[in-house]
Protein backbone atom coordinates (compact mmCIF):
# COMPACT_ATOMS: atom_id res chain seq x y z
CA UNK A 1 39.43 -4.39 -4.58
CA UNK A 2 36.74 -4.81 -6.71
CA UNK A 3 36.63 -4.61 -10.25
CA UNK A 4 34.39 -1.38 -10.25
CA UNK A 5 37.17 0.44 -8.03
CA UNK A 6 39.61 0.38 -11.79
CA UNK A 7 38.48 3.08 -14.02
CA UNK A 8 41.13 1.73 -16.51
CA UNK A 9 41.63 -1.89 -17.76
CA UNK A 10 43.93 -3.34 -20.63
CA UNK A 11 43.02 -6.63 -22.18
CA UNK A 12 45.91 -9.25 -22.86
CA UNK A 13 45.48 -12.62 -24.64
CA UNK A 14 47.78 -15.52 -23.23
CA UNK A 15 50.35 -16.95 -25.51
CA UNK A 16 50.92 -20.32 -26.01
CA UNK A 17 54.82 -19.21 -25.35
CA UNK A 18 53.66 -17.87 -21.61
CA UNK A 19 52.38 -21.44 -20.26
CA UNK A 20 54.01 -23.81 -18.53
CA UNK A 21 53.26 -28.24 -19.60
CA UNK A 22 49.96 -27.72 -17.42
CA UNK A 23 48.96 -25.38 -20.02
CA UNK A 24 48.75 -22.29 -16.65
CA UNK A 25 50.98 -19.09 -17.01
CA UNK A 26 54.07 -19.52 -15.66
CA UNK A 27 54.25 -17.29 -12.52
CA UNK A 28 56.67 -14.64 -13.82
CA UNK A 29 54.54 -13.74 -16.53
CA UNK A 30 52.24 -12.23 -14.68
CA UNK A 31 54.92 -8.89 -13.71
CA UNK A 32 55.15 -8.79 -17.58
CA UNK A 33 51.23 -8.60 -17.88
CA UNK A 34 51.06 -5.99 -14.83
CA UNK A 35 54.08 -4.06 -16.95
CA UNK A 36 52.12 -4.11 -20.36
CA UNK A 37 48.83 -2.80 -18.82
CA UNK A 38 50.90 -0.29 -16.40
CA UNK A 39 52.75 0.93 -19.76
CA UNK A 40 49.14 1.47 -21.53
CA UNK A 41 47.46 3.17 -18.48
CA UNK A 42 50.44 5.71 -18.83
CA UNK A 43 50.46 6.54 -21.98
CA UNK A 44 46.24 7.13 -21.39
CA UNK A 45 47.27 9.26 -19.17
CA UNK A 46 48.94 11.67 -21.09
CA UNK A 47 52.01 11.91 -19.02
CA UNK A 48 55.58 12.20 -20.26
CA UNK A 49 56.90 8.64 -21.71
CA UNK A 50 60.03 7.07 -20.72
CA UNK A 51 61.72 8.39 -23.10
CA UNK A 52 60.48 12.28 -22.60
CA UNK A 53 61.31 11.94 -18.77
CA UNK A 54 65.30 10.69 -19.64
CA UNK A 55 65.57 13.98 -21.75
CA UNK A 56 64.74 15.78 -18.54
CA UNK A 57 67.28 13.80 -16.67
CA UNK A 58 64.47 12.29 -13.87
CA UNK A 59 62.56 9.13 -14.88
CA UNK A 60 60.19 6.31 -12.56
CA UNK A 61 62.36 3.59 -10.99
CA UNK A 62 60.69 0.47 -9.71
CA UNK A 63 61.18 -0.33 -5.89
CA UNK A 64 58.08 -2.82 -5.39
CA UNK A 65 56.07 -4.95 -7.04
CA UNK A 66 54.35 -8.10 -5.13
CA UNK A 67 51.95 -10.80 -6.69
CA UNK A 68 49.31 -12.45 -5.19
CA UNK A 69 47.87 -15.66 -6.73
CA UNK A 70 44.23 -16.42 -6.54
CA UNK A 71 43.36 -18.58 -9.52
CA UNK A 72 45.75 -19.31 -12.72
CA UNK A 73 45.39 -18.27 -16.42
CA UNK A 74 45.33 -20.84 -19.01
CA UNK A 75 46.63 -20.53 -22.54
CA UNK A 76 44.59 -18.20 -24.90
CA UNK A 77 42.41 -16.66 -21.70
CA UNK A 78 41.85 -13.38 -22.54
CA UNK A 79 42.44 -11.19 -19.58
CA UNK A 80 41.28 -7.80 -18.16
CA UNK A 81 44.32 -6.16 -16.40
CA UNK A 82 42.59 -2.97 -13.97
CA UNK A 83 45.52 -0.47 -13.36
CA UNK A 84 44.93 2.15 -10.05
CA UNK A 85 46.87 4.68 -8.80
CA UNK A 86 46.28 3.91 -5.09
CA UNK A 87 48.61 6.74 -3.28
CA UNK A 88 51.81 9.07 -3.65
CA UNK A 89 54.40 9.50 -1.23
CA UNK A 90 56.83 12.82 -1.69
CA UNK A 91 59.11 10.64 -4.25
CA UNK A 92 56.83 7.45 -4.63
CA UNK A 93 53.66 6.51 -6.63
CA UNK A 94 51.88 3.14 -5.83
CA UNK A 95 49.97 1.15 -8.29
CA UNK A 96 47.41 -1.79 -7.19
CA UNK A 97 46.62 -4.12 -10.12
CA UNK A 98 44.18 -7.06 -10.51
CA UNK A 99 44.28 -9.79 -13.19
CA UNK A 100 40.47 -10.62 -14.11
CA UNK A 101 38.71 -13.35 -15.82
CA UNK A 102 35.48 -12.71 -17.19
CA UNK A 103 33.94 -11.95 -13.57
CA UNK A 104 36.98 -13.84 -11.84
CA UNK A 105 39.70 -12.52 -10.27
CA UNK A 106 42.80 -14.16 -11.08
CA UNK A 107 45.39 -12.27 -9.62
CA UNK A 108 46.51 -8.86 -7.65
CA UNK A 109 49.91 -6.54 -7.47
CA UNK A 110 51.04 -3.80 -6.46
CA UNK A 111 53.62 -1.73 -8.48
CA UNK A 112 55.69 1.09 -6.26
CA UNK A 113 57.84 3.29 -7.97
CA UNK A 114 60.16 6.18 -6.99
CA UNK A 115 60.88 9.41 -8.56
CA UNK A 116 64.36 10.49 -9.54
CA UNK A 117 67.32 12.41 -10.85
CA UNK A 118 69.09 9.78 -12.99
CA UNK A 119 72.45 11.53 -12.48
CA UNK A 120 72.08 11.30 -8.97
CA UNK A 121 70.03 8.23 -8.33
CA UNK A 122 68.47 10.57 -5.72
CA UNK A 123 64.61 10.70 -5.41
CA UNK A 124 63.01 13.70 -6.19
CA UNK A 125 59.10 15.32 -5.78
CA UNK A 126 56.90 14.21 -7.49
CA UNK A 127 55.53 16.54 -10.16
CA UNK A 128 52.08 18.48 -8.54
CA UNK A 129 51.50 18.75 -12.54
CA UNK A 130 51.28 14.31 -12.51
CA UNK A 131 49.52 14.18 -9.07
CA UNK A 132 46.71 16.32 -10.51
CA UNK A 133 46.59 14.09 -13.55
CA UNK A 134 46.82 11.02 -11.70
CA UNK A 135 43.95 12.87 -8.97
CA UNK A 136 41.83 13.76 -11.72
CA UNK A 137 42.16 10.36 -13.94
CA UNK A 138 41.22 8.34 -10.37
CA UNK A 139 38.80 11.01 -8.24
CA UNK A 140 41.22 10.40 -5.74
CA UNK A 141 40.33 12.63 -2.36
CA UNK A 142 42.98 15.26 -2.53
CA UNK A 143 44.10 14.40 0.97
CA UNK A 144 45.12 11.17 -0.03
CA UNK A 145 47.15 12.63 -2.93
C-alpha cells in the first residue's frame, strides 16, 4: 500500500533490548510493534477496550497475523507504524499494517481477528455500531464493509 492509503500512524522508537548482535530488530519484534500501534489505533477509535468487551462476555481473538520483511530496523530508528482496517467478514475484521522509515518501507502485516462469545468460543457478528466506526474512521465504500 502506500503510505497515503493509512489515515492513522503510531510512532515507536527501537530499544536497544529489541536488537539482535547486528544491531537489526530481531524478527519477532516486529508482531509486538504491529500490537502496540494496533492497541493505539483502537483506543483512537473510540471503541470498547479489552477490558469493556470481557464485561460483555464477547471480546477480539486473533486468528492471523503474517509479516513480510522488506528492509530491517536498526536500534534507536524511530518508526511510523500505519494501522488500516482493510475489510470485515460476518465475525472477522482484517487489519493491513506497514512499518515505515522516514519515506522507507520497512515492513508489512496483516492482523485478522474474529469476533466472539468468550463462554462459547463461538464467533459472533460483528457490531454494525463498530463497522460504522471503523467505515467512517477509513471512508471505506460501504459495500466493502
Amino acid at each position: 500500500m502506500a503510505r497515503e492509503d493509512f489515515s492513522f500512524f503510531h510512532s515507536l522508537r527501537v530499544r536497544w533490548a529489541e536488537v539482535d548482535m547486528q544491531g537489526i530488530v530481531f524478527n519477532g519484534h516486529y508482531l509486538t510493534y504491529f500490537d502496540v500501534a494496533f492497541t493505539e489505533y483502537w483506543r483512537a477509535s473510540g471503541l470498547p477496550t479489552a477490558m469493556q468487551q470481557a464485561e460483555e462476555g464477547c471480546e477480539m481473538f486473533a486468528r492471523k497475523a503474517t509479516i513480510e520483511y522488506q528492509a530491517p530496523a536498526r536500534f534507536d530508528d524511530v518508526l511510523d507504524i500505519g494501522v488500516r482496517c482493510a475489510a470485515f467478514g460476518r465475525t472477522s475484521v482484517r487489519f493491513v499494517l506497514e512499518i515505515h522509515l522516514g519515506d522507507q518501507h520497512l515492513i508489512s502485516g496483516e492482523l485478522v481477528y474474529v469476533y466472539a462469545d468468550t463462554t462459547l468460543r463461538k464467533g459472533v457478528p460483528w457490531p454494525q455500531e463498530w463497522r460504522d466506526t471503523m467505515t467512517r474512521m477509513e471512508k471505506i465504500a460501504p459495500e466493502a464493509a
